[in-house]
PDB file of N, CA and C in Angstrom:
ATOM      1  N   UNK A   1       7.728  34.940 -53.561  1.00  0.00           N
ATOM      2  CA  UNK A   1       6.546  34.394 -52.935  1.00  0.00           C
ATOM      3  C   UNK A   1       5.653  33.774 -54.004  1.00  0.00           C
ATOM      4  N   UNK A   2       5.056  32.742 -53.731  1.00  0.00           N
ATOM      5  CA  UNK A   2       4.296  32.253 -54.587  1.00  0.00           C
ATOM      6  C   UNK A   2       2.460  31.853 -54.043  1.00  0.00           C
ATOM      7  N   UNK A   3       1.401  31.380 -54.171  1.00  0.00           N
ATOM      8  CA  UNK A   3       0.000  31.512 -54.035  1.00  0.00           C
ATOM      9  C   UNK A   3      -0.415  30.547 -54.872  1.00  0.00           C
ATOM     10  N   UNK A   4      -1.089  29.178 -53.876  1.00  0.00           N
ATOM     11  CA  UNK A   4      -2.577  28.694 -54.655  1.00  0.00           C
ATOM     12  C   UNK A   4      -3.333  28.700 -54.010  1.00  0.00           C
ATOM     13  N   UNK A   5      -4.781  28.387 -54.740  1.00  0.00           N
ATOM     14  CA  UNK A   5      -5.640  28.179 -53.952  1.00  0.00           C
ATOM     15  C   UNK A   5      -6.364  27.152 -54.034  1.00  0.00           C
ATOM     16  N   UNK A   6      -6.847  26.203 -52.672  1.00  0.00           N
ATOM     17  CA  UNK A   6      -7.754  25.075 -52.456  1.00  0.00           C
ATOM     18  C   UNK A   6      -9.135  25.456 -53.510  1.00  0.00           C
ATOM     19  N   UNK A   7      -9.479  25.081 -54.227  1.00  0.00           N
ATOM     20  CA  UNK A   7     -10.696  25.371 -54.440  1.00  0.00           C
ATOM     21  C   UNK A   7     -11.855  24.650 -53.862  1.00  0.00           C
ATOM     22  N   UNK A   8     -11.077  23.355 -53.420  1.00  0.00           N
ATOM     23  CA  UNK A   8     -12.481  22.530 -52.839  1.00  0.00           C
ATOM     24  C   UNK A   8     -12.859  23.848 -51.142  1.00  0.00           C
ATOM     25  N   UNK A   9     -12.293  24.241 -51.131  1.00  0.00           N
ATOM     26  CA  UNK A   9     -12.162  25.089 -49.638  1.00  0.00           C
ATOM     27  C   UNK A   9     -12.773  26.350 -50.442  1.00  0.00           C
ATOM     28  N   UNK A  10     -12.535  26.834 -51.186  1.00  0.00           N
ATOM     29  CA  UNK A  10     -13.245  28.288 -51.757  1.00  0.00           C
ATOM     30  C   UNK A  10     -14.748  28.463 -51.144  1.00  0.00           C
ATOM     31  N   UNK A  11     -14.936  29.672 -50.718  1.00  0.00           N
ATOM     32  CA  UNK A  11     -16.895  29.622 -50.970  1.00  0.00           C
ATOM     33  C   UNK A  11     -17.068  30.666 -52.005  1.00  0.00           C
ATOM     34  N   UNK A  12     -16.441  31.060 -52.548  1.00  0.00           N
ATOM     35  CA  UNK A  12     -16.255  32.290 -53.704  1.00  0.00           C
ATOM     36  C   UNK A  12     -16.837  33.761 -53.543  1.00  0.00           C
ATOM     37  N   UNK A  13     -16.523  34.281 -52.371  1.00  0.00           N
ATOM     38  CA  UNK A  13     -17.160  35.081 -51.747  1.00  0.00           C
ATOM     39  C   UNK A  13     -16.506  36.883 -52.473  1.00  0.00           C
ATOM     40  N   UNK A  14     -15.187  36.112 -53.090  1.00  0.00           N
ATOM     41  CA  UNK A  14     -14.504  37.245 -53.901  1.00  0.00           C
ATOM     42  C   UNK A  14     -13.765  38.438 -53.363  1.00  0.00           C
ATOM     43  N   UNK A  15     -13.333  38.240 -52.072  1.00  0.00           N
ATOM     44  CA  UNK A  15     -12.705  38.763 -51.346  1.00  0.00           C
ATOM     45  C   UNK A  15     -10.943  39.394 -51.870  1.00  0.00           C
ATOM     46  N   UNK A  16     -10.908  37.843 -52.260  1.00  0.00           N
ATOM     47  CA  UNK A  16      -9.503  37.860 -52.755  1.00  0.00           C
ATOM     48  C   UNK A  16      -9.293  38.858 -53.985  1.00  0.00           C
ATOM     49  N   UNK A  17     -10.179  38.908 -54.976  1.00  0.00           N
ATOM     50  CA  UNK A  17     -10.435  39.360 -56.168  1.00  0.00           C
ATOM     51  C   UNK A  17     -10.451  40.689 -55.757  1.00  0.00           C
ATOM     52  N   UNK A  18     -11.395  41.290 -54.641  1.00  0.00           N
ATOM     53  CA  UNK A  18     -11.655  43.051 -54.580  1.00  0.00           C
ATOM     54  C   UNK A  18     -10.175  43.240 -54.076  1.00  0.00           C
ATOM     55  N   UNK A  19      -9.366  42.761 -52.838  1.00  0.00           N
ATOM     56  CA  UNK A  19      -8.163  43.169 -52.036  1.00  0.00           C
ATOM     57  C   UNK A  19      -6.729  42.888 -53.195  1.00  0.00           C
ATOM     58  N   UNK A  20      -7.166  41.659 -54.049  1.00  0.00           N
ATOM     59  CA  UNK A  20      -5.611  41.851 -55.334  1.00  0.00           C
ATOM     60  C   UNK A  20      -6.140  41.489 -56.324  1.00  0.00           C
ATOM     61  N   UNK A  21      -6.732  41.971 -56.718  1.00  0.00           N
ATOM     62  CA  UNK A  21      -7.506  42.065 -58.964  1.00  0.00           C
ATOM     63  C   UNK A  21      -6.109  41.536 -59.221  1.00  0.00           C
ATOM     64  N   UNK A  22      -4.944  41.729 -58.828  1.00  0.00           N
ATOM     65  CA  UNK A  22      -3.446  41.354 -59.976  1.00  0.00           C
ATOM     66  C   UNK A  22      -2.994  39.983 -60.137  1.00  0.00           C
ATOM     67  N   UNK A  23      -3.743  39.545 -58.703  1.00  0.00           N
ATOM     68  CA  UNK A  23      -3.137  38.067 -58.284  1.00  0.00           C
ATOM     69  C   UNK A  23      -4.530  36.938 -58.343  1.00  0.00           C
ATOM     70  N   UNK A  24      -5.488  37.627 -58.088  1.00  0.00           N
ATOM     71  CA  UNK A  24      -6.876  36.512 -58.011  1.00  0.00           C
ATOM     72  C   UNK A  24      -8.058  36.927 -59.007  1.00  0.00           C
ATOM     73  N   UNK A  25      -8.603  36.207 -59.155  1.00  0.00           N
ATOM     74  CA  UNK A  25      -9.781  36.225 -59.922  1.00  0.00           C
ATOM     75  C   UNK A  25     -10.744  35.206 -59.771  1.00  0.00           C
ATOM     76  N   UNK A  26     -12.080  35.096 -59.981  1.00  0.00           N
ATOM     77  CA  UNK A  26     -12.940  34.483 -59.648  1.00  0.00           C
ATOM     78  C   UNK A  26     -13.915  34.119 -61.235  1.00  0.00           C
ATOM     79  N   UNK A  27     -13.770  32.739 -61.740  1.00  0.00           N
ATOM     80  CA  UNK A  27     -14.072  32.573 -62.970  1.00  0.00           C
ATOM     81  C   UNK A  27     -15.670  32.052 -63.334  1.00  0.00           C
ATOM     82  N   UNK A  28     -16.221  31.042 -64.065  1.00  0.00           N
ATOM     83  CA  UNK A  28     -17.622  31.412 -64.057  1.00  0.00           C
ATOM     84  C   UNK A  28     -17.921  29.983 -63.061  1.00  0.00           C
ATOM     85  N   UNK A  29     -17.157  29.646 -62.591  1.00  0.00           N
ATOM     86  CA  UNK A  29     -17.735  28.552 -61.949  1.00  0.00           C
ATOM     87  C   UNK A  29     -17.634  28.966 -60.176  1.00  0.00           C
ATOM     88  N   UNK A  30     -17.591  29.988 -60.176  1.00  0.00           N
ATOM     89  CA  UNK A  30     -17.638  30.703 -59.040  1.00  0.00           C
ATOM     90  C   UNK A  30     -16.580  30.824 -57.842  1.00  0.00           C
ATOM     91  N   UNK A  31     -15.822  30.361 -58.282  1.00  0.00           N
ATOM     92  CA  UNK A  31     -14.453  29.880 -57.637  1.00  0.00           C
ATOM     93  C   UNK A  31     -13.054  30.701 -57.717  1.00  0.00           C
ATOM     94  N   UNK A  32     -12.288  30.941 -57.055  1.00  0.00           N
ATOM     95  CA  UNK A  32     -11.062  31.982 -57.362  1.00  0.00           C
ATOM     96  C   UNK A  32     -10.086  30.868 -57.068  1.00  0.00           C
ATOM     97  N   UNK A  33      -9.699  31.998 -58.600  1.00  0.00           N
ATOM     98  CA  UNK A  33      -7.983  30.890 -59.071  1.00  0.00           C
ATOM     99  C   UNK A  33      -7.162  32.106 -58.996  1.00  0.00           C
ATOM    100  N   UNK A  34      -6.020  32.061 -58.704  1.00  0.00           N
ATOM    101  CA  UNK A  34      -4.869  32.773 -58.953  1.00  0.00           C
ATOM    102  C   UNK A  34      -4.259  32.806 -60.262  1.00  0.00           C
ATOM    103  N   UNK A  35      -3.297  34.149 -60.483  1.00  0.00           N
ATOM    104  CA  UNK A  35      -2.855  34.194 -62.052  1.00  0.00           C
ATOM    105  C   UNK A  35      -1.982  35.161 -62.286  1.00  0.00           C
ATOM    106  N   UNK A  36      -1.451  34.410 -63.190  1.00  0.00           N
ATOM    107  CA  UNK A  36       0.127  35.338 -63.767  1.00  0.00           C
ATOM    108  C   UNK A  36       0.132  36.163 -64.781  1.00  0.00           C
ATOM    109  N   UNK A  37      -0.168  37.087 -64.658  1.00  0.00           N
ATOM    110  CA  UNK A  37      -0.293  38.608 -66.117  1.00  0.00           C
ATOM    111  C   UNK A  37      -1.825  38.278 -65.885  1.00  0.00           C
ATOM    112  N   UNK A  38      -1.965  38.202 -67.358  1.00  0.00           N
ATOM    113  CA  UNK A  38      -3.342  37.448 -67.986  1.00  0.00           C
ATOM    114  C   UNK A  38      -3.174  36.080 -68.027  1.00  0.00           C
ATOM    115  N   UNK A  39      -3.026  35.058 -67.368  1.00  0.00           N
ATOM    116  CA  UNK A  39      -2.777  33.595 -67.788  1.00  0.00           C
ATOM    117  C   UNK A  39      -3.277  33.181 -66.247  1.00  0.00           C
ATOM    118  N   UNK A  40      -4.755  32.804 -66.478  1.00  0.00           N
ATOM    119  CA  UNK A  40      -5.236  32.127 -65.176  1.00  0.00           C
ATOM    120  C   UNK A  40      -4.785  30.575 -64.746  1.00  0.00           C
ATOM    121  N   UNK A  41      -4.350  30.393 -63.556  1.00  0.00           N
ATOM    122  CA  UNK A  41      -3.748  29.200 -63.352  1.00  0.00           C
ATOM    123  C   UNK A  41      -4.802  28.273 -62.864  1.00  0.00           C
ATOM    124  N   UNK A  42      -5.829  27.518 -63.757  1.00  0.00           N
ATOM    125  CA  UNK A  42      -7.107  26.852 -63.270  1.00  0.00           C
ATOM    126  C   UNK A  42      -6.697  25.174 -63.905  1.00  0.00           C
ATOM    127  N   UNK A  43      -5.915  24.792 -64.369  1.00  0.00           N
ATOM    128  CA  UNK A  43      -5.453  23.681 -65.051  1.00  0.00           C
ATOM    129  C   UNK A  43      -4.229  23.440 -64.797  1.00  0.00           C
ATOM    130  N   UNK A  44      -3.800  22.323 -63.760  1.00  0.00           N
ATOM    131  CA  UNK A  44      -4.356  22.140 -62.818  1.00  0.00           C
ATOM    132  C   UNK A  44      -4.528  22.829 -61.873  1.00  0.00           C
ATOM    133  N   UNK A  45      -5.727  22.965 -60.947  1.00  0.00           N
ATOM    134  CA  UNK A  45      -5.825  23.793 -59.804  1.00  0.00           C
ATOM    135  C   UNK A  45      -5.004  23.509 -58.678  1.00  0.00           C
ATOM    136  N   UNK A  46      -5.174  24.160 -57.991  1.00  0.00           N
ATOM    137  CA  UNK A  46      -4.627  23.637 -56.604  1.00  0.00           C
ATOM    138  C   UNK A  46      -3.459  23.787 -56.340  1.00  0.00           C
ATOM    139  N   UNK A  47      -3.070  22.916 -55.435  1.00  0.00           N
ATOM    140  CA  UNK A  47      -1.491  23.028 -55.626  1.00  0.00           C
ATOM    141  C   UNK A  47      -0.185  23.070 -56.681  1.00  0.00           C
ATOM    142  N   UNK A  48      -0.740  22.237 -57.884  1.00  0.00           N
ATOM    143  CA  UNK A  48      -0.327  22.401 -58.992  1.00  0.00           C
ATOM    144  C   UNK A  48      -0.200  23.959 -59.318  1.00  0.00           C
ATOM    145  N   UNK A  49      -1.315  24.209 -59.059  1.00  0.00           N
ATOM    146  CA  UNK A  49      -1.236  25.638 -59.845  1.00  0.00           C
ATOM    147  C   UNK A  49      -0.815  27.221 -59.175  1.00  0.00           C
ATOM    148  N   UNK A  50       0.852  26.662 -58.659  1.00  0.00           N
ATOM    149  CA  UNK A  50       1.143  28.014 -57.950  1.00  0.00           C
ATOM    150  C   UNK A  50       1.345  28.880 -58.631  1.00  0.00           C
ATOM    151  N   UNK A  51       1.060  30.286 -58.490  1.00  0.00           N
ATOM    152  CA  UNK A  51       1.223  31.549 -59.018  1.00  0.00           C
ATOM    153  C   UNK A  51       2.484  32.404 -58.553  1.00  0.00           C
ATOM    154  N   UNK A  52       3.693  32.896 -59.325  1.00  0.00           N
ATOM    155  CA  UNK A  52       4.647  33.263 -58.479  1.00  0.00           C
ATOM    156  C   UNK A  52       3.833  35.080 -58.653  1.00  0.00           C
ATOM    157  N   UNK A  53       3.827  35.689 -57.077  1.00  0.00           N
ATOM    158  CA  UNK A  53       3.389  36.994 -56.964  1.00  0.00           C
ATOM    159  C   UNK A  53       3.903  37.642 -57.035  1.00  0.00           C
ATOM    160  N   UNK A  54       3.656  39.119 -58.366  1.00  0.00           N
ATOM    161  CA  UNK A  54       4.150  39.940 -58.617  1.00  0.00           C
ATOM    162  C   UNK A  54       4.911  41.000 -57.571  1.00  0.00           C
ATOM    163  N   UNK A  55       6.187  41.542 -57.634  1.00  0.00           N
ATOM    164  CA  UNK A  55       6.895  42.669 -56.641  1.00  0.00           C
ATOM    165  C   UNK A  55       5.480  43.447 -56.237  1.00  0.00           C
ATOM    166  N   UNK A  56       5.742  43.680 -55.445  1.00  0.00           N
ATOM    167  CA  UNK A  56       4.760  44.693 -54.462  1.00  0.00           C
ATOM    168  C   UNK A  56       3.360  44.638 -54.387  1.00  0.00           C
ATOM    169  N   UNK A  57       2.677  42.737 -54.726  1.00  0.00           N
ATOM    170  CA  UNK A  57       1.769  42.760 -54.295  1.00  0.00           C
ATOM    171  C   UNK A  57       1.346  42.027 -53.249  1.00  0.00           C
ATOM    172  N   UNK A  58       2.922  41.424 -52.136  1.00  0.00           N
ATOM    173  CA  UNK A  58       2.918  40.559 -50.877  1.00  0.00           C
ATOM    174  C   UNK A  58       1.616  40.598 -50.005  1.00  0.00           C
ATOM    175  N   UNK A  59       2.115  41.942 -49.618  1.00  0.00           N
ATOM    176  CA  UNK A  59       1.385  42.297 -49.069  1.00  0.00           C
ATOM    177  C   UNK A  59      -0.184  42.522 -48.638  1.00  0.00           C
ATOM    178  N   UNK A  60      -0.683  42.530 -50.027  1.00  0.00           N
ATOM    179  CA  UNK A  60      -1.810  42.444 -50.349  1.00  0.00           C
ATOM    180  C   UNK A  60      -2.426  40.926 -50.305  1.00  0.00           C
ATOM    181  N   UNK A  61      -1.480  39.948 -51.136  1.00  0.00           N
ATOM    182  CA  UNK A  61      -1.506  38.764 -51.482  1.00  0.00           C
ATOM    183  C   UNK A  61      -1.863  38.155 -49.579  1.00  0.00           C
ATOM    184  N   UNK A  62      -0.997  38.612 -48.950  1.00  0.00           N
ATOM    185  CA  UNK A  62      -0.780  38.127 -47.428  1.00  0.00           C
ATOM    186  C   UNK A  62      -2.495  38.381 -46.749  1.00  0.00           C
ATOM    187  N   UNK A  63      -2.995  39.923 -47.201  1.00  0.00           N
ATOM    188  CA  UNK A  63      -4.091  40.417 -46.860  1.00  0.00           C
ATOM    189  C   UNK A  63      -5.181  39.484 -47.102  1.00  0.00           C
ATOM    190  N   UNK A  64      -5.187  39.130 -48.414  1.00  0.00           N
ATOM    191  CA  UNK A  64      -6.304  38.220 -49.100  1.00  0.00           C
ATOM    192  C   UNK A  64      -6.217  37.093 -48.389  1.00  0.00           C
ATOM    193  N   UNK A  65      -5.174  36.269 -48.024  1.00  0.00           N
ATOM    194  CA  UNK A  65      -5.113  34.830 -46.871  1.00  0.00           C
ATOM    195  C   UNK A  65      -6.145  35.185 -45.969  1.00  0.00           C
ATOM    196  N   UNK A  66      -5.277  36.394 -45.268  1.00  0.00           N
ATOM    197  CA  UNK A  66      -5.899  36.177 -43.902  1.00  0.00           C
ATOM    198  C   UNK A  66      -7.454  36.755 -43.796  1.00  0.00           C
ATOM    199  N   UNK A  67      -7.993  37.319 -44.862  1.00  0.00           N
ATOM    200  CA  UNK A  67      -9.164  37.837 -45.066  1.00  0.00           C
ATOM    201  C   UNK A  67     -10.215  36.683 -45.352  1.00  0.00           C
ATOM    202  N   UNK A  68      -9.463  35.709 -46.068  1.00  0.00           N
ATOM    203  CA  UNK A  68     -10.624  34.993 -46.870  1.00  0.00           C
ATOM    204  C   UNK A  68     -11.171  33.972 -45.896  1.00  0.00           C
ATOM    205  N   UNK A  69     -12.854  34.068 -46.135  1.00  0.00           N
ATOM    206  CA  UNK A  69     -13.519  33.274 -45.388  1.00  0.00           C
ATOM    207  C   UNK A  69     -13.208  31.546 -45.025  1.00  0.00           C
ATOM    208  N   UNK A  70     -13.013  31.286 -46.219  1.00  0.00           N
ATOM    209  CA  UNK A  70     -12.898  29.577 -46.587  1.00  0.00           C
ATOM    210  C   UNK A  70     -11.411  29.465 -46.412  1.00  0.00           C
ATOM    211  N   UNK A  71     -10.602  29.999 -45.861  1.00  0.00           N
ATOM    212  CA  UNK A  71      -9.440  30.060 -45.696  1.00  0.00           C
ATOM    213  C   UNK A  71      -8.485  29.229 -46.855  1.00  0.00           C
ATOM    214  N   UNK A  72      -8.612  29.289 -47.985  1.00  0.00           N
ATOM    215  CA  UNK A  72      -8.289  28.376 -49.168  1.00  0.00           C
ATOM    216  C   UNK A  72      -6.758  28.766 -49.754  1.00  0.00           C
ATOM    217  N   UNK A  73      -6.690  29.894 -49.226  1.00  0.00           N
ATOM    218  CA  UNK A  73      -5.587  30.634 -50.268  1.00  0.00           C
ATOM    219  C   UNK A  73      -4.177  30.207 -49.523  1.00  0.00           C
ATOM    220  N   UNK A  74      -3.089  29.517 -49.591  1.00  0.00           N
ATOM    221  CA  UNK A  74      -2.061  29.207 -49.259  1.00  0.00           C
ATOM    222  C   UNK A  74      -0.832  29.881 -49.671  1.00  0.00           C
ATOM    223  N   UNK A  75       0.146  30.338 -49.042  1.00  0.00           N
ATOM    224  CA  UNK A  75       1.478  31.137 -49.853  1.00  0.00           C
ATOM    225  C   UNK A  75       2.618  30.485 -49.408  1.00  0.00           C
ATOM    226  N   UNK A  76       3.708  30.583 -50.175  1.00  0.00           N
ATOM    227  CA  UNK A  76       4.766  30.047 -50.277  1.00  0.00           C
ATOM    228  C   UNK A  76       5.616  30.866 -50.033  1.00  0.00           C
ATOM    229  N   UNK A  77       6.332  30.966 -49.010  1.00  0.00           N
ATOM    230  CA  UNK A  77       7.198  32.203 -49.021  1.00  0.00           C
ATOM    231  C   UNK A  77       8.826  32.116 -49.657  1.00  0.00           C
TER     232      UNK A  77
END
């Protein structure tokens, strides 16, 4: 499975960040990017910048979609 996110669609409400710290993060421009280990995928954003999601955090990853306000977060199954 893989994860980006729209940022023009973000409202950075950080949703994604409290439900998967492993997969999202929210940087100083108030916006959540997705990311691999430690290596935030913000260059290029967007679709460019899919994140492949770690084993056993689908689920969660799936949670954060359907949670997030701005509906920004897209997955690749």
């Amino acid at each position: 499975m893989k994860v980006w996110i729209d940022q023009d669609l973000c409202t950075g409400d950080g949703l994604c960040e409290e439900i998967c710290p492993q997969v999202f993060t929210l940087l100083e421009d108030g916006l959540a990017y997705v990311k691999e280990g430690d290596r935030v995928l913000n260059d290029p954003a967007g679709a460019e910048g899919l994140a492949l999601v770690p084993e056993g955090y689908e689920d969660a990853v799936r949670e954060a979609a359907e949670e997030c306000p701005g509906e920004c977060i897209f997955i690749e199954e």
